[in-house]
N, C-alpha and C. Protein backbone atom coordinates (compact mmCIF):
# COMPACT_ATOMS: atom_id res chain seq x y z
N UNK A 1 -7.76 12.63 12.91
CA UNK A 1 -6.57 12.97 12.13
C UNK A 1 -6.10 11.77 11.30
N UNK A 2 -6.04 10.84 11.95
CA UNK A 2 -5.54 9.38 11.09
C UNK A 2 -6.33 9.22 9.73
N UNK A 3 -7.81 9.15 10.02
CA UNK A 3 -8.48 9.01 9.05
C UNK A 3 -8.32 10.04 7.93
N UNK A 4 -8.07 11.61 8.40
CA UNK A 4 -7.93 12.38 7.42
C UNK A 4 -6.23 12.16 6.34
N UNK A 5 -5.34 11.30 7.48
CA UNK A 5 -4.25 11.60 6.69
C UNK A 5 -4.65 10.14 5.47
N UNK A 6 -5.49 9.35 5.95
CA UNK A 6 -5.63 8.36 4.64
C UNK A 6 -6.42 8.96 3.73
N UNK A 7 -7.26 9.75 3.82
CA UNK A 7 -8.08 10.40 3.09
C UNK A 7 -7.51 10.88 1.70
N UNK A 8 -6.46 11.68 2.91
CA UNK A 8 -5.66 12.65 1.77
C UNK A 8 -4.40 11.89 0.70
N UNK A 9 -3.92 10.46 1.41
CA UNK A 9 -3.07 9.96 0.93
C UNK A 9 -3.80 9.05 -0.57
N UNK A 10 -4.82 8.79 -0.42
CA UNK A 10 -5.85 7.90 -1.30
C UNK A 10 -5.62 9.05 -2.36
N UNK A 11 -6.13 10.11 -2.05
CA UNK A 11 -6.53 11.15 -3.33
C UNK A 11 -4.86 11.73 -3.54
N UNK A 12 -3.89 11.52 -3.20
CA UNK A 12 -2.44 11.63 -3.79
C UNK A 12 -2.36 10.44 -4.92
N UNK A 13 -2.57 9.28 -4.26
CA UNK A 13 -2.22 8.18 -5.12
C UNK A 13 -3.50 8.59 -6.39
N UNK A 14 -4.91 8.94 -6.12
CA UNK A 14 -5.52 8.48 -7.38
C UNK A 14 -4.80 9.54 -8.15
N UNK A 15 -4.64 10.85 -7.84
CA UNK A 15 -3.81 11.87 -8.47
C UNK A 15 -2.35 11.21 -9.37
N UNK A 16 -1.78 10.55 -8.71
CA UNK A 16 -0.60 10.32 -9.30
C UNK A 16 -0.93 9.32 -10.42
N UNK A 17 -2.02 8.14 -10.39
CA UNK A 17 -2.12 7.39 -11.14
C UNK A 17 -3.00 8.67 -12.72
N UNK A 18 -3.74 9.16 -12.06
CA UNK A 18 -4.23 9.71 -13.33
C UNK A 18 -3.69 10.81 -14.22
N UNK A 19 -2.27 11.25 -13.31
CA UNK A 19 -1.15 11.74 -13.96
C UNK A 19 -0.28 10.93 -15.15
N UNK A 20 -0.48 9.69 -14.64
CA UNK A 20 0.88 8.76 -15.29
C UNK A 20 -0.26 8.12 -16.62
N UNK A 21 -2.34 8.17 -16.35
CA UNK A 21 -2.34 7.50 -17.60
C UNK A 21 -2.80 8.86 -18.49
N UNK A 22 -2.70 9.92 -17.77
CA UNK A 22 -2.61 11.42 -18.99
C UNK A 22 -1.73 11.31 -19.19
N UNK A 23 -0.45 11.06 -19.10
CA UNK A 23 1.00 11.09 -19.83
C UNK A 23 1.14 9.95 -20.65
N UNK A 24 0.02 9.02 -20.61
CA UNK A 24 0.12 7.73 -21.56
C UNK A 24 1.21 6.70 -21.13
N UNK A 25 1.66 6.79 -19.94
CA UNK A 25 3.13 5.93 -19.92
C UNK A 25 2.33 4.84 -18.18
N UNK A 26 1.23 4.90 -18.27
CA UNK A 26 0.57 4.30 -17.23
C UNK A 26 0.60 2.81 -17.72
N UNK A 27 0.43 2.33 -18.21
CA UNK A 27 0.77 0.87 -18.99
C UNK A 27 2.17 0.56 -18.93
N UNK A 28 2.87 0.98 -19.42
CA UNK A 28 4.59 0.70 -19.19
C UNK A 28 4.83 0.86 -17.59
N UNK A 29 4.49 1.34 -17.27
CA UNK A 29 4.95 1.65 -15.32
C UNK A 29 4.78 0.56 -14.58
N UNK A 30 5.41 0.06 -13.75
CA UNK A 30 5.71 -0.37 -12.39
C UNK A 30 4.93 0.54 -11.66
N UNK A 31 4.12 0.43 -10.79
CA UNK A 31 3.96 1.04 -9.34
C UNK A 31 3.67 0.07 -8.36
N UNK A 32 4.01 0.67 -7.14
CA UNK A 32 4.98 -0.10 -6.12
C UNK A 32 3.93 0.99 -5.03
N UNK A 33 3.15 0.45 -4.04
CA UNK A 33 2.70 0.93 -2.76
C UNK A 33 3.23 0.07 -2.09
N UNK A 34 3.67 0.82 -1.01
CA UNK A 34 4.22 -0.24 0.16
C UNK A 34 3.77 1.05 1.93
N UNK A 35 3.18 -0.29 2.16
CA UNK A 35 2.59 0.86 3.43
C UNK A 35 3.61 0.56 4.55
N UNK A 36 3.48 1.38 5.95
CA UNK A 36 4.48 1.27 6.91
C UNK A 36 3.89 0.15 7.98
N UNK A 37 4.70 -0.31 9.09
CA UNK A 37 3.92 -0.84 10.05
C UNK A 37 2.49 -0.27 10.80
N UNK A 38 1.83 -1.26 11.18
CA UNK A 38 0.83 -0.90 11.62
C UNK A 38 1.28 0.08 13.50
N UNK A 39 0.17 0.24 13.84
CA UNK A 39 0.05 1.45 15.38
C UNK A 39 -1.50 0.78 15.90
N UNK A 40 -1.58 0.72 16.97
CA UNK A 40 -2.52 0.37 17.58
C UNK A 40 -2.83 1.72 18.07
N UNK A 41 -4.66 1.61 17.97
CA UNK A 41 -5.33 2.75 19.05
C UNK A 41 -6.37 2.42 19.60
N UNK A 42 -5.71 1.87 20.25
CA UNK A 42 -6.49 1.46 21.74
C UNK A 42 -7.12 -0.08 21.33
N UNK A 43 -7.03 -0.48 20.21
CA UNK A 43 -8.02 -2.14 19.86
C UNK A 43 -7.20 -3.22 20.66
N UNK A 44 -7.47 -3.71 21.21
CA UNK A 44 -7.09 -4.93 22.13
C UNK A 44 -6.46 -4.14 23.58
N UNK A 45 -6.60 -3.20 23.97
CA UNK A 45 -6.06 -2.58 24.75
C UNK A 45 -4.95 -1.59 24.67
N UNK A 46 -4.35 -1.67 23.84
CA UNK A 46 -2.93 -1.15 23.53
C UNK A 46 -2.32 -0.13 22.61
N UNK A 47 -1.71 0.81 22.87
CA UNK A 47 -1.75 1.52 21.79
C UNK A 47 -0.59 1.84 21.76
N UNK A 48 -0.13 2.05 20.12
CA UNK A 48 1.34 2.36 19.72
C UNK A 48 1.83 1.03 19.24
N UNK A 49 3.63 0.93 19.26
CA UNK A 49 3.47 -0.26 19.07
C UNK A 49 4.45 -1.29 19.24
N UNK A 50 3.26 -1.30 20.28
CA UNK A 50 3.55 -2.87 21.00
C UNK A 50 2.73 -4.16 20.46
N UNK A 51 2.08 -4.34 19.79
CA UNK A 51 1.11 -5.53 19.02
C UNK A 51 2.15 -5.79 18.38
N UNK A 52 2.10 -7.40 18.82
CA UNK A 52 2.63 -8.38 16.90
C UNK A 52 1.69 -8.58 16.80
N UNK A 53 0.45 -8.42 16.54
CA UNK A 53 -0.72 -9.27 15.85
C UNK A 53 -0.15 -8.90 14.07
N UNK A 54 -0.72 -10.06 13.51
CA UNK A 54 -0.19 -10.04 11.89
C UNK A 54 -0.62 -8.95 11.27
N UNK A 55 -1.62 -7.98 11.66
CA UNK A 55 -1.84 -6.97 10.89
C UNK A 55 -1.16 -5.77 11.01
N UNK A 56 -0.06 -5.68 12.26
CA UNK A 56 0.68 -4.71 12.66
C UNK A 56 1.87 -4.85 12.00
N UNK A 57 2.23 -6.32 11.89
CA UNK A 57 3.79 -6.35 11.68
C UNK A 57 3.90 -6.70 10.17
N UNK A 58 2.67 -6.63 9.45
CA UNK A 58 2.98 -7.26 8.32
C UNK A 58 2.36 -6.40 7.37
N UNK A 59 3.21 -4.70 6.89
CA UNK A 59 2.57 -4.43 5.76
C UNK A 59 2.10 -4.15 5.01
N UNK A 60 1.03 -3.87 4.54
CA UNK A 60 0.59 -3.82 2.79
C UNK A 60 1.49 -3.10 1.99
N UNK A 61 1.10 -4.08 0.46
CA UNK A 61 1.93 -4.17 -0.36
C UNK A 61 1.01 -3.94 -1.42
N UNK A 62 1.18 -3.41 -2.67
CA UNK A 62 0.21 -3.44 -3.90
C UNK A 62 1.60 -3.04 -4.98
N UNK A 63 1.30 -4.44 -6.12
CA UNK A 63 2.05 -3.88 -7.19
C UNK A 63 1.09 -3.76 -8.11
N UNK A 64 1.34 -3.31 -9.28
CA UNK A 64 1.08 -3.08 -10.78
C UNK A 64 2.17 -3.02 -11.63
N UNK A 65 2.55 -4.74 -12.19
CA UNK A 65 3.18 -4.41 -13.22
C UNK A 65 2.90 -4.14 -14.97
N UNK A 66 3.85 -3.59 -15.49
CA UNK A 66 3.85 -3.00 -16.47
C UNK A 66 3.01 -4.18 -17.48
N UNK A 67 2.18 -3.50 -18.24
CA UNK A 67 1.65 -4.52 -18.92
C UNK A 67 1.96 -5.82 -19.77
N UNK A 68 2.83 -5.26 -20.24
CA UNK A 68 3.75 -6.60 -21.14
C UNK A 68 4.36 -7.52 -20.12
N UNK A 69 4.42 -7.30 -18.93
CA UNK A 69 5.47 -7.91 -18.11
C UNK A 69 4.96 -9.23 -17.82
N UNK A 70 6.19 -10.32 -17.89
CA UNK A 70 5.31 -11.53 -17.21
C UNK A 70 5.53 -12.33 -16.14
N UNK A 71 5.06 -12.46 -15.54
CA UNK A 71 5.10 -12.32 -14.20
C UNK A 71 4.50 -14.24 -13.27
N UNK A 72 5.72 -14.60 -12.68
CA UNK A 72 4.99 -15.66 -12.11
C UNK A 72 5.00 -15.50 -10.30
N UNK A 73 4.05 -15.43 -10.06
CA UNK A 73 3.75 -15.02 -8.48
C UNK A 73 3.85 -16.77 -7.80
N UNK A 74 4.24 -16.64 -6.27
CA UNK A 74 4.64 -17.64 -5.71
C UNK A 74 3.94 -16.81 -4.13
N UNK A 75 3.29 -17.62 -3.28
CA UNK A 75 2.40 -17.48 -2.10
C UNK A 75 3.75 -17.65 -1.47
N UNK A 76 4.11 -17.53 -0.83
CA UNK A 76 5.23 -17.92 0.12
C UNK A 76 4.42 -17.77 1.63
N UNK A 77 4.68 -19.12 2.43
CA UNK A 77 4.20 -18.85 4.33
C UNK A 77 5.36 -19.04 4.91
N UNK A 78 5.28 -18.17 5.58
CA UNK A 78 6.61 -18.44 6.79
C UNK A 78 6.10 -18.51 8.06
């Protein structure tokens, strides 16, 4: 089931992107993915969520900004 709900979420997003560059306004757009915390199943023993390992508590993020935009990115570690 997990795998199917990424399946289906991949082909939402390519859907939405190839909505926004048939409407021509795919260049001007911002888009913003932001995924939820991670869930363990069963990898290190544990499942659900109880892991801080950094891949649970931290994430993913994907921007695309608008083309003209200019943009200075900064690494930040905490």
């Amino acid at each position: 089931l997990y795998r199917d709900s990424l399946t289906h979420l991949a082909r939402k997003l390519v859907h939405f992107v190839e909505s926004l560059k048939q409407s021509e306004i795919y260049e001007q757009a911002m888009i913003i993915v932001a995924g939820d915390h991670g869930e363990e199943f069963f990898e290190r023993d544990m499942c659900g969520h109880q892991s801080l390992y950094d891949h649970n508590i931290r994430p993913g993020l994907i921007v695309k900004p608008p083309r003209e935009a200019i943009w200075i990115f900064q690494r930040m570690r905490i």
